[in-house]
PDB file of N, CA and C in Angstrom:
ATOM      1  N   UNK A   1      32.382 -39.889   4.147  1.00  0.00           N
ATOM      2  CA  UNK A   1      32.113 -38.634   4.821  1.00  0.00           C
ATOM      3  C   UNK A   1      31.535 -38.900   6.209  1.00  0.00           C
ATOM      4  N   UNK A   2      32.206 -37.969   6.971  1.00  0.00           N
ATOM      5  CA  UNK A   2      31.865 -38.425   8.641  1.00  0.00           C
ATOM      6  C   UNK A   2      30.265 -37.478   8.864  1.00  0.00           C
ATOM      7  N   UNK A   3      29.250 -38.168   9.662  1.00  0.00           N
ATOM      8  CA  UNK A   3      27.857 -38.210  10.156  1.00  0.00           C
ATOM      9  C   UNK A   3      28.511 -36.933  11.095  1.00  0.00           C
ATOM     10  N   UNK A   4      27.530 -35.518  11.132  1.00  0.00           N
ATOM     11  CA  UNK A   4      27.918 -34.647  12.035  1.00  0.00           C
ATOM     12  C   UNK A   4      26.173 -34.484  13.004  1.00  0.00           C
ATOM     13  N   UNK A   5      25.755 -35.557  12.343  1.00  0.00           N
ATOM     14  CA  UNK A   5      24.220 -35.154  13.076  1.00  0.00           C
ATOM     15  C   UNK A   5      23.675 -36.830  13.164  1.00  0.00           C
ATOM     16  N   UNK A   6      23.072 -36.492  14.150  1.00  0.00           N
ATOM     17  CA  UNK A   6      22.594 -38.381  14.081  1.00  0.00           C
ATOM     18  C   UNK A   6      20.945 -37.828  15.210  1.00  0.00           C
ATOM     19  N   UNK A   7      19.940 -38.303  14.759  1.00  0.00           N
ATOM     20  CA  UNK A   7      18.739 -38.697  15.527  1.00  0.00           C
ATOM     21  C   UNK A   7      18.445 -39.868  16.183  1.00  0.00           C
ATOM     22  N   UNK A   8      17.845 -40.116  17.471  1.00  0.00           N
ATOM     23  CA  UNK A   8      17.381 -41.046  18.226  1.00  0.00           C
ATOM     24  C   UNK A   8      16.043 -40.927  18.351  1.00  0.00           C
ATOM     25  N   UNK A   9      14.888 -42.285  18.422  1.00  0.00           N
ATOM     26  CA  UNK A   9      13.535 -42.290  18.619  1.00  0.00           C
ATOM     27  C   UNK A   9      13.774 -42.846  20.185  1.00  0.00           C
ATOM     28  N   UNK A  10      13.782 -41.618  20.875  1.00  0.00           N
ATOM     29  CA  UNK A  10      13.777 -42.783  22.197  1.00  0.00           C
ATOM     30  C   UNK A  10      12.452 -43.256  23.120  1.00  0.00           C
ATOM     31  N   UNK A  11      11.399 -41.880  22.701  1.00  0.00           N
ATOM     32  CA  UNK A  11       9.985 -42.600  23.067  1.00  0.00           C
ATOM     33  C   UNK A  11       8.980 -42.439  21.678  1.00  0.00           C
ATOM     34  N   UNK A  12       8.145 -43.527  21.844  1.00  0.00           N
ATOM     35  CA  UNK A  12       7.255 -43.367  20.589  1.00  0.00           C
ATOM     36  C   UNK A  12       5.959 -44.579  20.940  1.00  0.00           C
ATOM     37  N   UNK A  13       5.281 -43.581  21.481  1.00  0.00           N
ATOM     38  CA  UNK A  13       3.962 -44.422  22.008  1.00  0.00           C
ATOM     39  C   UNK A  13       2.877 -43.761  22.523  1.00  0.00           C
ATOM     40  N   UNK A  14       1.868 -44.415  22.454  1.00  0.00           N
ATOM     41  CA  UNK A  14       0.864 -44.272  23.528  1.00  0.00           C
ATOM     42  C   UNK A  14       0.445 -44.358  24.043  1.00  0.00           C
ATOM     43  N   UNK A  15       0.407 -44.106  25.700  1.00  0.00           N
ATOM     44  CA  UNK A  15       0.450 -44.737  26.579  1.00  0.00           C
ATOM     45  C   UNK A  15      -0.970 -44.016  27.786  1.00  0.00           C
ATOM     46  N   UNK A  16      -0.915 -44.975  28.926  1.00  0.00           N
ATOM     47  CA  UNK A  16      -1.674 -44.501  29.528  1.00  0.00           C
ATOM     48  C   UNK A  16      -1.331 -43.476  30.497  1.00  0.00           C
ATOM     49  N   UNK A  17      -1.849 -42.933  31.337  1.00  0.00           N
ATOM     50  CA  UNK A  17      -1.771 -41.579  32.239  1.00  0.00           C
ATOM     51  C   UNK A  17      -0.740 -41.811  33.065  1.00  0.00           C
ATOM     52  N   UNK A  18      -1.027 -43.325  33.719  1.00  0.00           N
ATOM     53  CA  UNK A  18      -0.246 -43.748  35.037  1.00  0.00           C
ATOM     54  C   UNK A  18       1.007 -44.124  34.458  1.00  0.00           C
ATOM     55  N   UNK A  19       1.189 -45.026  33.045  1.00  0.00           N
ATOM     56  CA  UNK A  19       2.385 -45.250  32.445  1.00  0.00           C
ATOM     57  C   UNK A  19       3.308 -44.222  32.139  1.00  0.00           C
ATOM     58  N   UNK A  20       2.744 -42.902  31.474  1.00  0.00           N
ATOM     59  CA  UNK A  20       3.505 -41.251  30.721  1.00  0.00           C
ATOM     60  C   UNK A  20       3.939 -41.635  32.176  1.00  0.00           C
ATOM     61  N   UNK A  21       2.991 -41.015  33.215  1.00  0.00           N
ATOM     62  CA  UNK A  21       3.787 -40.395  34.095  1.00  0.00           C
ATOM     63  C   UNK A  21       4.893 -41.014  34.919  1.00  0.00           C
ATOM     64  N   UNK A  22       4.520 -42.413  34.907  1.00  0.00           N
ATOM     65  CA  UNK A  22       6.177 -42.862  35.469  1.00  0.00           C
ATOM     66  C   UNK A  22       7.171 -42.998  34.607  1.00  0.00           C
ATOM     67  N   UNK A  23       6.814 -42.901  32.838  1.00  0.00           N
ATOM     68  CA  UNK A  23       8.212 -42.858  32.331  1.00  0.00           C
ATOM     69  C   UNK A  23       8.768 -41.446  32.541  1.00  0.00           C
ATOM     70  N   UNK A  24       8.363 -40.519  32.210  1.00  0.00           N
ATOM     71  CA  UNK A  24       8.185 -39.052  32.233  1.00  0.00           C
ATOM     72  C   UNK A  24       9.267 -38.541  33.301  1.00  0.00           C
ATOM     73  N   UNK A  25       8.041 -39.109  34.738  1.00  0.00           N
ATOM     74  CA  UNK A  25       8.879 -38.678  35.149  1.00  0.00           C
ATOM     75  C   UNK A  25       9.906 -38.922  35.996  1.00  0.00           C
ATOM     76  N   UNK A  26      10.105 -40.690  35.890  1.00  0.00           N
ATOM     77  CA  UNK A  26      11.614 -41.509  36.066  1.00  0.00           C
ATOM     78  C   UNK A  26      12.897 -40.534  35.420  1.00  0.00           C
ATOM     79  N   UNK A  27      12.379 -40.232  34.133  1.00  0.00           N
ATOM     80  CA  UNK A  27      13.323 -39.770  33.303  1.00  0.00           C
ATOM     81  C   UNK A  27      13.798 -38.184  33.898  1.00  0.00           C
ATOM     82  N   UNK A  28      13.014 -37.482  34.169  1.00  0.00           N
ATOM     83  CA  UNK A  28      13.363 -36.101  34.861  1.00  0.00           C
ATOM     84  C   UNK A  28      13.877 -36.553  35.900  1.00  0.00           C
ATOM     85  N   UNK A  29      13.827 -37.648  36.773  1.00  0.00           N
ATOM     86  CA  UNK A  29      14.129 -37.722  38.453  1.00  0.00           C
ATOM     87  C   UNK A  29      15.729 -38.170  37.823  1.00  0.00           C
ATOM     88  N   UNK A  30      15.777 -38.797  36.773  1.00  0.00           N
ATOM     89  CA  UNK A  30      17.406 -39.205  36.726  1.00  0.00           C
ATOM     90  C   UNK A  30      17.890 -37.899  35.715  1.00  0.00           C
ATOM     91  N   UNK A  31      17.479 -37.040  35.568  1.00  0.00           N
ATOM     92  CA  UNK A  31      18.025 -35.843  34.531  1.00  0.00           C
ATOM     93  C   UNK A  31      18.459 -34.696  35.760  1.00  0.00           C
ATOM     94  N   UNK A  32      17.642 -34.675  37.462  1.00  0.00           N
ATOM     95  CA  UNK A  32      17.569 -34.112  38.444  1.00  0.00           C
ATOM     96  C   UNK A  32      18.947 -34.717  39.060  1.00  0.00           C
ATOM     97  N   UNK A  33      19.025 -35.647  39.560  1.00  0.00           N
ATOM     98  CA  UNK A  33      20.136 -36.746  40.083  1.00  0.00           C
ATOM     99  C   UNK A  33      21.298 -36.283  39.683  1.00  0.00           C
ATOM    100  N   UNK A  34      21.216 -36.683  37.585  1.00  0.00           N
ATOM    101  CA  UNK A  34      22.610 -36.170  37.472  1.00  0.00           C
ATOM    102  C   UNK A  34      23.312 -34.903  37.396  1.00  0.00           C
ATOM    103  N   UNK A  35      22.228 -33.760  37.749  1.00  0.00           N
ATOM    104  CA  UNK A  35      22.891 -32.562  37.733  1.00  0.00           C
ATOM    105  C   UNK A  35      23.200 -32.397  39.181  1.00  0.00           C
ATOM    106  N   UNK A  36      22.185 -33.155  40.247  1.00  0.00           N
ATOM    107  CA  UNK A  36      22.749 -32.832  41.979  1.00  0.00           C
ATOM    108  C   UNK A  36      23.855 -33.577  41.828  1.00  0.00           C
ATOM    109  N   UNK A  37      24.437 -34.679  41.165  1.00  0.00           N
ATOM    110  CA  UNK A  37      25.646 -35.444  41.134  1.00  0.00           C
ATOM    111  C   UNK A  37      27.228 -34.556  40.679  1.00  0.00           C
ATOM    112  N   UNK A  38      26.620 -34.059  39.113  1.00  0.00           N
ATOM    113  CA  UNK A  38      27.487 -33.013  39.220  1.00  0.00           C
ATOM    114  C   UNK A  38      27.964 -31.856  39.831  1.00  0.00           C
ATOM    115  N   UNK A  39      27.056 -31.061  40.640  1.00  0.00           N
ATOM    116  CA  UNK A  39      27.267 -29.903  41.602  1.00  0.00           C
ATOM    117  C   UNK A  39      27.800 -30.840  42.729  1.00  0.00           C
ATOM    118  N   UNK A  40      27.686 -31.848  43.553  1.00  0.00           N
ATOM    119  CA  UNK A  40      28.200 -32.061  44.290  1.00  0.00           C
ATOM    120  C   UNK A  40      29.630 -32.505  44.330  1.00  0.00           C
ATOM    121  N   UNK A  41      30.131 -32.582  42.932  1.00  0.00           N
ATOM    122  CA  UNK A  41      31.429 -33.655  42.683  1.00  0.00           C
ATOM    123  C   UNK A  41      32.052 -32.025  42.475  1.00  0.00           C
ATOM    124  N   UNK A  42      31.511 -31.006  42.362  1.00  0.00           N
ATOM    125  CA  UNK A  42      32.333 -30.061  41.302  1.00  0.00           C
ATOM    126  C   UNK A  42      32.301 -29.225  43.141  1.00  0.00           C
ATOM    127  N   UNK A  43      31.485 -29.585  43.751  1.00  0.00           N
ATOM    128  CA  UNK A  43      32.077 -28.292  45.352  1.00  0.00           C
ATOM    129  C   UNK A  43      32.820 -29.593  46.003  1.00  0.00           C
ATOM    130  N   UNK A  44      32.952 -30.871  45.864  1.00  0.00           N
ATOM    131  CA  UNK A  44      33.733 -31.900  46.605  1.00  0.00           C
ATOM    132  C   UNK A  44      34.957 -31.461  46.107  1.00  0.00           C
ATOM    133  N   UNK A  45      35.377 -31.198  44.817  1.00  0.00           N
ATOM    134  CA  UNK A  45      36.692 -31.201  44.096  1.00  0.00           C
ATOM    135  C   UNK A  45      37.165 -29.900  44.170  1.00  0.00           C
ATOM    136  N   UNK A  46      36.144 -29.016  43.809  1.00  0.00           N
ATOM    137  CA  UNK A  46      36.745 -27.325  43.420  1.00  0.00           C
ATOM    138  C   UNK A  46      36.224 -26.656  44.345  1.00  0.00           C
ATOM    139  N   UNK A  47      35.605 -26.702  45.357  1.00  0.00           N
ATOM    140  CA  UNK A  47      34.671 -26.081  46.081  1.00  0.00           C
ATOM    141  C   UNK A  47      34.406 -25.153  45.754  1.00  0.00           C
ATOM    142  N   UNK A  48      33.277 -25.357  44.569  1.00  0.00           N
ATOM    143  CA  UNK A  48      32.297 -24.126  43.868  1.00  0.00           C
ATOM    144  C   UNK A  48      31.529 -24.702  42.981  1.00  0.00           C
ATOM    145  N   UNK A  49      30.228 -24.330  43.119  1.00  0.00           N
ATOM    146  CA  UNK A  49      29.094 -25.035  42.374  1.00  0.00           C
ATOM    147  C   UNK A  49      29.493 -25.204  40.900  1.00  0.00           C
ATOM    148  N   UNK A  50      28.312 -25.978  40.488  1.00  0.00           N
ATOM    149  CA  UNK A  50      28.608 -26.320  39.280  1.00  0.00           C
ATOM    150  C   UNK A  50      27.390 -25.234  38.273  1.00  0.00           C
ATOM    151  N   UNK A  51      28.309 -24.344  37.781  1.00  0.00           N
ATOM    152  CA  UNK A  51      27.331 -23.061  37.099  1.00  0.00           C
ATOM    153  C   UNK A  51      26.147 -24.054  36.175  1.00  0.00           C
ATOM    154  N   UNK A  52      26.263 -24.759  35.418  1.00  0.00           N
ATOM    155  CA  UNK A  52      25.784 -25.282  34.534  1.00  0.00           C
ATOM    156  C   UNK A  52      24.140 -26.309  35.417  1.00  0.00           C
ATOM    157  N   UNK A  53      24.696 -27.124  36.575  1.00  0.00           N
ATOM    158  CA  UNK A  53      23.953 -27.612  37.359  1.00  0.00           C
ATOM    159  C   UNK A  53      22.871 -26.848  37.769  1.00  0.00           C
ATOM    160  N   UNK A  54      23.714 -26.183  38.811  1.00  0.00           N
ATOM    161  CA  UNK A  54      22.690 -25.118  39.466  1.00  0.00           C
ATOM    162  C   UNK A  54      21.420 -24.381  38.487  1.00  0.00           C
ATOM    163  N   UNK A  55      21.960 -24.468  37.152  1.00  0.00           N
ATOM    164  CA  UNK A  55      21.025 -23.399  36.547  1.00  0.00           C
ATOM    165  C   UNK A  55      20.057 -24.645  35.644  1.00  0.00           C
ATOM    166  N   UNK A  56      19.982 -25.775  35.653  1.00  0.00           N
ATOM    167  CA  UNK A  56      19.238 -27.062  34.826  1.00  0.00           C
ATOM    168  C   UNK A  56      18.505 -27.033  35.968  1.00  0.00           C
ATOM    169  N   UNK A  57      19.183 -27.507  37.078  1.00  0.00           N
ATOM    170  CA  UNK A  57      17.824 -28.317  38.159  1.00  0.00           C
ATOM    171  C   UNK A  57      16.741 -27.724  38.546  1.00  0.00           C
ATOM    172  N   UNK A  58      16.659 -26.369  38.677  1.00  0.00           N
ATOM    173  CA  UNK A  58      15.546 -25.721  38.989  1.00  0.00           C
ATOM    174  C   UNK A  58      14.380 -25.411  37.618  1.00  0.00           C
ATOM    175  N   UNK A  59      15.174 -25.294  36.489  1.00  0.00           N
ATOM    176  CA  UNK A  59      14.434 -25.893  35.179  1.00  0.00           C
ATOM    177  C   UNK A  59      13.962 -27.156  35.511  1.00  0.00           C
ATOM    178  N   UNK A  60      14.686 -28.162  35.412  1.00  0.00           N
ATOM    179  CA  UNK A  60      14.256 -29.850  35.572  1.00  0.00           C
ATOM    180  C   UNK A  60      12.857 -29.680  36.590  1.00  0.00           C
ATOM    181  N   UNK A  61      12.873 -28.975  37.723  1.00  0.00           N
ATOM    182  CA  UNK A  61      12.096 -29.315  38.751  1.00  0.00           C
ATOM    183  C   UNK A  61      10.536 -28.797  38.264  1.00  0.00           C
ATOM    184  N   UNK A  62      10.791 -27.264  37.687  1.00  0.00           N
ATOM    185  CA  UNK A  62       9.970 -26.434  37.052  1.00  0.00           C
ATOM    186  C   UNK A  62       8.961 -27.712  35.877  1.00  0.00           C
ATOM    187  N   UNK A  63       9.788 -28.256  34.736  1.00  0.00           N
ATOM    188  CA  UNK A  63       9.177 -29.254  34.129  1.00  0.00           C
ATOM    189  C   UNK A  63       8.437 -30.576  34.906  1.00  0.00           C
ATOM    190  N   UNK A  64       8.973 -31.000  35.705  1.00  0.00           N
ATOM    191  CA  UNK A  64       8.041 -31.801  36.511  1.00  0.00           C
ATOM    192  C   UNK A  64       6.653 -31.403  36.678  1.00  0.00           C
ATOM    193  N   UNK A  65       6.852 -30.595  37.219  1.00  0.00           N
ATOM    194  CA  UNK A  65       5.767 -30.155  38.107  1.00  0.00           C
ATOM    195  C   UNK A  65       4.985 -29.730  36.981  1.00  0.00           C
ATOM    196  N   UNK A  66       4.753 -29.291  35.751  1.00  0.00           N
ATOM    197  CA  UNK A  66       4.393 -29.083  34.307  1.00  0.00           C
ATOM    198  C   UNK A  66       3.942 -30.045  34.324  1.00  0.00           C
ATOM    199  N   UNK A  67       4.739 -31.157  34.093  1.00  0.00           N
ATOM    200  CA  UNK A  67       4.299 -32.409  33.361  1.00  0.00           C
ATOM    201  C   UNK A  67       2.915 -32.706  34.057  1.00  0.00           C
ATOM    202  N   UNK A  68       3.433 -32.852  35.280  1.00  0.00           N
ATOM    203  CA  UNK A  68       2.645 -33.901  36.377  1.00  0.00           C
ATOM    204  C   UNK A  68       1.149 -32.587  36.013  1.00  0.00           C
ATOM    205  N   UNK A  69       1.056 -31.416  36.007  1.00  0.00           N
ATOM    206  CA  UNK A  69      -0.431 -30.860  36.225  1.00  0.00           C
ATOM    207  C   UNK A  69      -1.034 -31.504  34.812  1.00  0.00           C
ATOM    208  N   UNK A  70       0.006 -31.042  34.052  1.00  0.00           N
ATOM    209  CA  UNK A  70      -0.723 -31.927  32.391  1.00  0.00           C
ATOM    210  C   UNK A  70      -1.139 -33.470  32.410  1.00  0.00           C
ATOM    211  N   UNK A  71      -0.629 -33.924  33.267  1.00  0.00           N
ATOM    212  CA  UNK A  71      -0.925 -35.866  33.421  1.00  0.00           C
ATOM    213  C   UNK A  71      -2.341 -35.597  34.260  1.00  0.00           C
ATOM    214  N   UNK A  72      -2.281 -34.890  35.004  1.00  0.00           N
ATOM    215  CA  UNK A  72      -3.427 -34.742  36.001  1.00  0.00           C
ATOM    216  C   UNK A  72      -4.439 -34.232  35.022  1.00  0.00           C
ATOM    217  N   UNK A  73      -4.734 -33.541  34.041  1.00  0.00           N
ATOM    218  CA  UNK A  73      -5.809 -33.219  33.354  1.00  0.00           C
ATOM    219  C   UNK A  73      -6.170 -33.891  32.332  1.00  0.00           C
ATOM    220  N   UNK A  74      -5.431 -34.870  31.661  1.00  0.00           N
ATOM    221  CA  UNK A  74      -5.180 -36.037  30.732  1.00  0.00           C
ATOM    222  C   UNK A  74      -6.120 -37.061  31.993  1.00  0.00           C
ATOM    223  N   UNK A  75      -5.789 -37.180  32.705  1.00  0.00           N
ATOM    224  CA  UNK A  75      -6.335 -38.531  33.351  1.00  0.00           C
ATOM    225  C   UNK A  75      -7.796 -37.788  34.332  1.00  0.00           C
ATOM    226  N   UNK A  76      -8.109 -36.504  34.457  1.00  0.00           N
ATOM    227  CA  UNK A  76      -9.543 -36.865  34.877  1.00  0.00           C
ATOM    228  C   UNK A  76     -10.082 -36.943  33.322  1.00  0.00           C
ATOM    229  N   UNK A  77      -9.952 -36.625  32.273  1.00  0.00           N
ATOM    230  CA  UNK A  77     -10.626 -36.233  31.296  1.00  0.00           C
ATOM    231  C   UNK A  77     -10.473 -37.948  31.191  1.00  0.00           C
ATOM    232  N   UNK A  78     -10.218 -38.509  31.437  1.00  0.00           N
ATOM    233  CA  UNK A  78      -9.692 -40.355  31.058  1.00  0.00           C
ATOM    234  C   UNK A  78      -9.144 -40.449  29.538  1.00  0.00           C
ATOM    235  N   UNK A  79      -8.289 -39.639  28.636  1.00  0.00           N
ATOM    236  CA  UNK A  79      -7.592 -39.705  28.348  1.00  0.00           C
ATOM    237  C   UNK A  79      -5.999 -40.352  28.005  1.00  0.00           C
ATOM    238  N   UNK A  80      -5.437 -41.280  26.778  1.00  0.00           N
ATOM    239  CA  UNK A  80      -4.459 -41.033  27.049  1.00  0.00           C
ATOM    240  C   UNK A  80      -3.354 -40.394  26.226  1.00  0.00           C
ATOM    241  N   UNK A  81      -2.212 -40.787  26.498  1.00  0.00           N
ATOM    242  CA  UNK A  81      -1.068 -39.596  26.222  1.00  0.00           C
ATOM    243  C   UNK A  81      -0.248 -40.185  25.092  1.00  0.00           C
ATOM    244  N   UNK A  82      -0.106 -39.004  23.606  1.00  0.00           N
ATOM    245  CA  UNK A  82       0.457 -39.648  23.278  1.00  0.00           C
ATOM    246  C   UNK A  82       2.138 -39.027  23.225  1.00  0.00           C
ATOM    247  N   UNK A  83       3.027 -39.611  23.401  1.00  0.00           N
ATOM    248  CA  UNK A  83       4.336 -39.551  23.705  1.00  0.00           C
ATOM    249  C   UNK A  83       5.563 -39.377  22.693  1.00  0.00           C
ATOM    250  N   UNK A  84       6.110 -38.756  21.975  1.00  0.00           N
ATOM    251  CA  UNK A  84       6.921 -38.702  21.310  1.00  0.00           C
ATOM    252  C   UNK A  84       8.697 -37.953  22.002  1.00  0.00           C
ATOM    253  N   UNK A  85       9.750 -38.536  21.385  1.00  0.00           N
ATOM    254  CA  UNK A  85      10.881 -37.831  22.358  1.00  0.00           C
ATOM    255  C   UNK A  85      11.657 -38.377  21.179  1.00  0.00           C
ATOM    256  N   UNK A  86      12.437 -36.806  20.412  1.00  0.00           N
ATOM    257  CA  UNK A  86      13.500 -37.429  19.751  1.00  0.00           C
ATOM    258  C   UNK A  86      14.942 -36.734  20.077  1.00  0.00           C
ATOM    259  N   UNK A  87      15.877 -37.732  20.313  1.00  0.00           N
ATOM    260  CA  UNK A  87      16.994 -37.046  20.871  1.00  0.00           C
ATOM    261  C   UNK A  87      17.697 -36.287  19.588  1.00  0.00           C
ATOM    262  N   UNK A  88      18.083 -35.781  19.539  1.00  0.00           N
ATOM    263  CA  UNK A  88      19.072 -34.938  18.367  1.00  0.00           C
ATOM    264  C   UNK A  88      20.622 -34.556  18.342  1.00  0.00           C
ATOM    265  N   UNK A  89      21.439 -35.340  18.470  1.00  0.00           N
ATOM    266  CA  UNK A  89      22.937 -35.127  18.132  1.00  0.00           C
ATOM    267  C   UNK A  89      23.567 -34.618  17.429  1.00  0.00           C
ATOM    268  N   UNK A  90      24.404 -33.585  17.566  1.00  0.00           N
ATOM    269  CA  UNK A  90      25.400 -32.760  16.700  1.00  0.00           C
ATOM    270  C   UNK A  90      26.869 -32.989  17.233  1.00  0.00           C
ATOM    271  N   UNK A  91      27.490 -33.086  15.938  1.00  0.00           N
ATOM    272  CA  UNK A  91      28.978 -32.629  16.382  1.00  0.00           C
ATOM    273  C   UNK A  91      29.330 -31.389  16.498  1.00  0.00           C
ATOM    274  N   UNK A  92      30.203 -30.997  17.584  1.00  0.00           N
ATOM    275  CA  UNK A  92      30.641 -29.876  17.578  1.00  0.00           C
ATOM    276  C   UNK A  92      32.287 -29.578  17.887  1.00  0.00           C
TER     277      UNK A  92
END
């Protein structure tokens, strides 16, 4: 019988303030990238945004800026963070 769901542990730690925040938010800066990558390939080719793009990145940017005030109150409190991220796959 074919797997229609599969889980990934892709973060699982605890880490410090300065560490979260550069995995954190490495990971949003390349989640940002590939949606300016796609809007730009989709007005290079079709000349017309990419509906789907346009409407993530300003989410994506919105979460940054989340993250980063939450890292900022984690680290005066000297605090650190603990990190969990599980990816979740479906077939469809």
């Amino acid at each position: 019988m074919e797997t229609k769901k599969q889980e990934v542990c892709l973060i699982d730690g605890i880490f410090s303030t300065e560490d979260a925040k550069e995995l954190l938010l490495n990971l949003l800066d390349k989640k940002i990238q590939f949606h300016q990558m796609k809007n730009f390939s989709s007005k290079e080719r079709f000349g017309v945004d990419d509906k789907i793009a346009t409407h993530r990145i300003p989410m994506l940017v919105e979460s940054k800026t989340e993250l980063e005030r939450f890292i900022a109150i984690a680290k005066s409190e000297n605090k650190k963070l603990k990190v969990n991220s599980i990816i979740s796959l479906e077939l469809e």
